[in-house]
Structure formats: structure tokens, C-alpha cells
N, C-alpha and C. Protein backbone atom coordinates (compact mmCIF):
# COMPACT_ATOMS: atom_id res chain seq x y z
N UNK A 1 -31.33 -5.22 -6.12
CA UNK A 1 -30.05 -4.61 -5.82
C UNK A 1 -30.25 -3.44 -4.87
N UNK A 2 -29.39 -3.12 -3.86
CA UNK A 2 -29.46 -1.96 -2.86
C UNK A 2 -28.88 -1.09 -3.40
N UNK A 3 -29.72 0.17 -3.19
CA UNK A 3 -29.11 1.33 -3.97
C UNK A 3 -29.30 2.62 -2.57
N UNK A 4 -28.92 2.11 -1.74
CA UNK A 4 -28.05 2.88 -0.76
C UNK A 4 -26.67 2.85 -0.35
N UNK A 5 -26.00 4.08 -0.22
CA UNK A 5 -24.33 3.85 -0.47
C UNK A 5 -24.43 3.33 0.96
N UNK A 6 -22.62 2.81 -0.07
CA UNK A 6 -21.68 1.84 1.03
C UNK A 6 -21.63 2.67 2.77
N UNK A 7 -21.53 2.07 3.15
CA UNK A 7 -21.07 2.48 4.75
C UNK A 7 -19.71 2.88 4.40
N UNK A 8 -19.24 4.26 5.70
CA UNK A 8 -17.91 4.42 5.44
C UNK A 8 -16.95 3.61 6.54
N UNK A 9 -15.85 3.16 5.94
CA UNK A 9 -15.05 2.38 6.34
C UNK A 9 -14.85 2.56 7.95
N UNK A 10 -14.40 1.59 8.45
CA UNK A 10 -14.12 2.13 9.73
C UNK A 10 -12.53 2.43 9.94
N UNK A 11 -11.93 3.00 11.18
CA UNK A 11 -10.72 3.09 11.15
C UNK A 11 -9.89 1.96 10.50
N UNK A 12 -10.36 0.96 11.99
CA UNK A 12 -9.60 -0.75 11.28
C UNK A 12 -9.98 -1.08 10.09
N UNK A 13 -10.88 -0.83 9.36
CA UNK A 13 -10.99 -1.14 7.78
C UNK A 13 -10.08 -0.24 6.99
N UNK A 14 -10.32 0.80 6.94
CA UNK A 14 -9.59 1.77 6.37
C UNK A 14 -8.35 1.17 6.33
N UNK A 15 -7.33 1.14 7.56
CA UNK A 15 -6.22 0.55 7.34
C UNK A 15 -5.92 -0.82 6.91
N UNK A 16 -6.58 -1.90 7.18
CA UNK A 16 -6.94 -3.18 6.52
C UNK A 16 -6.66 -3.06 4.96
N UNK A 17 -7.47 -2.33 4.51
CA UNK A 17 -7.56 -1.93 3.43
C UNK A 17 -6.44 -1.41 2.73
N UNK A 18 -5.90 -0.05 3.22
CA UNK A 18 -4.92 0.21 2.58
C UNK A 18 -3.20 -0.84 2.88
N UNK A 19 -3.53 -1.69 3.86
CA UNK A 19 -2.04 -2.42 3.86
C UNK A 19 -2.06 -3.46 2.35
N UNK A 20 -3.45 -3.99 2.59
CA UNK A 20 -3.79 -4.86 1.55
C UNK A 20 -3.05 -3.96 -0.31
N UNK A 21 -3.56 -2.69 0.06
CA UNK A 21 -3.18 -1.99 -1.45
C UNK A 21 -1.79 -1.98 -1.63
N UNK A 22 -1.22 -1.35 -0.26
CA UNK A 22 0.27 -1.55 -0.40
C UNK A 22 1.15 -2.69 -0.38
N UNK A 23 0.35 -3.78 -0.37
CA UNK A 23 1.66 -4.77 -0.28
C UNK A 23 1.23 -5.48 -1.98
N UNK A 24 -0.04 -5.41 -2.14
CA UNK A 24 0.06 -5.72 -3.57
C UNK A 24 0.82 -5.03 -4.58
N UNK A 25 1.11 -3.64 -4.55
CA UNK A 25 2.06 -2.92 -4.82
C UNK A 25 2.93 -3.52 -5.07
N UNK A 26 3.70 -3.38 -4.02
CA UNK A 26 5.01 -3.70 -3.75
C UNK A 26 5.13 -5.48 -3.97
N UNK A 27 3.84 -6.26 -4.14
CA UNK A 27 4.36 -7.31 -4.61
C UNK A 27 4.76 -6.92 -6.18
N UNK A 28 3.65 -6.50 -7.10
CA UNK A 28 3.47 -6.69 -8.25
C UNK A 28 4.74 -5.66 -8.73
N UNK A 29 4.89 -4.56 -8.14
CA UNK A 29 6.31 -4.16 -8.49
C UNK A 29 7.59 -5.25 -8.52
N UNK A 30 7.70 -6.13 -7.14
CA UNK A 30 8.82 -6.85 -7.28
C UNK A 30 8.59 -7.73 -8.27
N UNK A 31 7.49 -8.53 -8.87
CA UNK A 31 7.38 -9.26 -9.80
C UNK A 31 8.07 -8.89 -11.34
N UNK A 32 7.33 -7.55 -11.47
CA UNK A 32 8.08 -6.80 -12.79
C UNK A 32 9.76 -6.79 -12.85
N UNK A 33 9.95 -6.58 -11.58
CA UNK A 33 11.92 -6.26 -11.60
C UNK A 33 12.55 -8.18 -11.76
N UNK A 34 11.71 -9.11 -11.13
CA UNK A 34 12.42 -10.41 -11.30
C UNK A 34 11.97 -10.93 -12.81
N UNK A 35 11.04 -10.87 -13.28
CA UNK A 35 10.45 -11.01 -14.70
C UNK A 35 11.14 -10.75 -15.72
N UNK A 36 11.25 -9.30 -15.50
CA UNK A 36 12.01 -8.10 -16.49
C UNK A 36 13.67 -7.58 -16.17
N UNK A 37 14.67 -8.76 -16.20
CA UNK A 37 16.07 -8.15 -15.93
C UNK A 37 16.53 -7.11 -16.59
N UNK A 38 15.86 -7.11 -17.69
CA UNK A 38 16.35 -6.50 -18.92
C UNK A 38 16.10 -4.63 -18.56
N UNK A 39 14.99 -4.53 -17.61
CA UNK A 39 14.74 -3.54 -18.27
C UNK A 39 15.56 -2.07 -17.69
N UNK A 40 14.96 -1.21 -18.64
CA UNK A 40 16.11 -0.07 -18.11
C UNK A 40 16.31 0.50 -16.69
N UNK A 41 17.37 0.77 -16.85
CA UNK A 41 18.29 1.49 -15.10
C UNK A 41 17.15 2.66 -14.19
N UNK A 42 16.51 3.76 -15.48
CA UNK A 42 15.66 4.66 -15.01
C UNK A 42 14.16 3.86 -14.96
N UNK A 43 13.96 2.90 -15.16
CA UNK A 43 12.78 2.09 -15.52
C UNK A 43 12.74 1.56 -13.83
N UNK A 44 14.14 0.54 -13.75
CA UNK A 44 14.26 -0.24 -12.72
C UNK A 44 14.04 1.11 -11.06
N UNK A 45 15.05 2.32 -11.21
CA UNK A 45 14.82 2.69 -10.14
C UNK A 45 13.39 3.50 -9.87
N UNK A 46 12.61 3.91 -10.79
CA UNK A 46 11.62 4.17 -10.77
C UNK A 46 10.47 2.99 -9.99
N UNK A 47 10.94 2.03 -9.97
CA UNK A 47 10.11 0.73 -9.72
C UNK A 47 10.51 0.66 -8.11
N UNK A 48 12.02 0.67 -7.98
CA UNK A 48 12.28 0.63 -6.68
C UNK A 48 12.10 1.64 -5.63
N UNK A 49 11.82 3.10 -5.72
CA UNK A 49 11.42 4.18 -5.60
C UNK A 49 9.65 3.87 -4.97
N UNK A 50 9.21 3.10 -6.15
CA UNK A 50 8.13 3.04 -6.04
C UNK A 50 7.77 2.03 -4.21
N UNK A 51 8.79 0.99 -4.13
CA UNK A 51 8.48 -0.29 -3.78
C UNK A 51 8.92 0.24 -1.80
N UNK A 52 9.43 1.80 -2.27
CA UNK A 52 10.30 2.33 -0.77
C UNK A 52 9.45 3.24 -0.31
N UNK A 53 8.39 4.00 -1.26
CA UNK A 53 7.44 4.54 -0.96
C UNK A 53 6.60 3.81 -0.12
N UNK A 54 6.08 2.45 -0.69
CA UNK A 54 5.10 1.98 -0.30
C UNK A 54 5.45 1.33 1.56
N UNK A 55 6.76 0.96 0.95
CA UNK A 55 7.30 0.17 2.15
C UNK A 55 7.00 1.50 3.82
N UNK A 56 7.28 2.42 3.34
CA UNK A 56 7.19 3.52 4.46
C UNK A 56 5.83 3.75 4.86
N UNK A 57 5.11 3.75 3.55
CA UNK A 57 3.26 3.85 4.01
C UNK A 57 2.85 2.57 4.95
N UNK A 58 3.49 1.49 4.30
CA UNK A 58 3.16 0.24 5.65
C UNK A 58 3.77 0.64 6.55
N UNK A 59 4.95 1.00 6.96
CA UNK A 59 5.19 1.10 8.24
C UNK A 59 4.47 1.91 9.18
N UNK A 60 4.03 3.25 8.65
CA UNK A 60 3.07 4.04 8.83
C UNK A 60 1.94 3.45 9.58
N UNK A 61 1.54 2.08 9.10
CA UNK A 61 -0.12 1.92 8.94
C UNK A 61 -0.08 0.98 10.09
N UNK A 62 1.21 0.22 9.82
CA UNK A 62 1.48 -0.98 10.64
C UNK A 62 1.39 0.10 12.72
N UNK A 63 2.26 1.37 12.13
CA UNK A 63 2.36 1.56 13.39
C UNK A 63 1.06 2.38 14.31
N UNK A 64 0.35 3.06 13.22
CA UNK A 64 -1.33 3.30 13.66
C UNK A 64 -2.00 2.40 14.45
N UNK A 65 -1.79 0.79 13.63
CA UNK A 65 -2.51 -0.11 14.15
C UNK A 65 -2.02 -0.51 15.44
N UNK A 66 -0.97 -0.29 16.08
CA UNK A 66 -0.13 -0.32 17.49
C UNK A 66 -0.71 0.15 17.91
N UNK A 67 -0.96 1.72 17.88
CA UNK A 67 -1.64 2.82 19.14
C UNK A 67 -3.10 3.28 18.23
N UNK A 68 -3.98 2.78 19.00
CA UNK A 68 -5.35 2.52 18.17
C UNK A 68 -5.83 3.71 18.52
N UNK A 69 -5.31 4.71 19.63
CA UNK A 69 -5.64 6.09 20.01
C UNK A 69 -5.10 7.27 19.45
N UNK A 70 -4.96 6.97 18.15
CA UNK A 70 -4.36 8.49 17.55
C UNK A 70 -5.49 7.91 15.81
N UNK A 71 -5.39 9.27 15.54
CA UNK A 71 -6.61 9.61 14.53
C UNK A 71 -5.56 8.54 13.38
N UNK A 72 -6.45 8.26 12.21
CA UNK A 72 -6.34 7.05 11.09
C UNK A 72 -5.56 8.00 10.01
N UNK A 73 -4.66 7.91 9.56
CA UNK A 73 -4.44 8.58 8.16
C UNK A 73 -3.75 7.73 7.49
N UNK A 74 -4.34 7.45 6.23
CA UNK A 74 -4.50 6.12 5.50
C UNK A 74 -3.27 6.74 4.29
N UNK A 75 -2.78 7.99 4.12
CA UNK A 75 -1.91 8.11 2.91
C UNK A 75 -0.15 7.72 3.21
């Protein structure tokens, strides 16, 4: 086993990476709201809150990856 650390990500990984986190998000959030009709109003907008956050971080990431000349910020 190699027991020298990982390499650090590169820009294009970094973001690779985090679109990948955010859309699983925002899948597995929408899964809970079609699954779960039932569940509560502060439950549900908490979920959707969640799903508008994420949606803005992709756009974010999506638009980094456009202009490959401005510094990476992955949050």
C-alpha cells in the first residue's frame, strides 16, 4: 500500500468534483420530497432551500468552468 498523500486536486478536478457533490445533493434531496409527500411543510422547505443552495453553487462552478482564467473557488 502507498503511504504517500494524495496529490492535490487540480483546478478541473476540484470542480469535477464538487459538481459531482452537488448534483448528488440535489438529486437525493429531490428523491426524499417525491418518496416522502407526507412530510412536513418546515421539513419540505428546508429540503428545497437546500436543493436552491446547491443549484446556485452549480451555476457558480458551471460558470468557472467557462472562463478557465479566473482563480477556482469550489464553495
Amino acid at each position: 500500500m502507498d503511504s504517500r498523500p494524495a496529490a492535490p486536486l487540480t483546478g478541473r478536478q476540484l470542480i469535477s468534483h464538487n459538481l459531482i457533490n452537488a448534483l448528488a445533493s440535489v438529486r437525493s434531496l429531490t428523491e426524499l420530497l417525491v418518496e416522502y409527500p407526507g412530510l412536513p411543510d418546515d421539513e419540505r422547505k428546508r429540503f428545497l432551500d437546500l436543493i436552491r443552495h446547491e443549484i446556485d453553487r452549480l451555476t457558480r462552478l458551471f460558470a468557472q468552468l467557462t472562463r478557465p482564467s479566473e482563480r477556482i473557488d469550489p464553495s
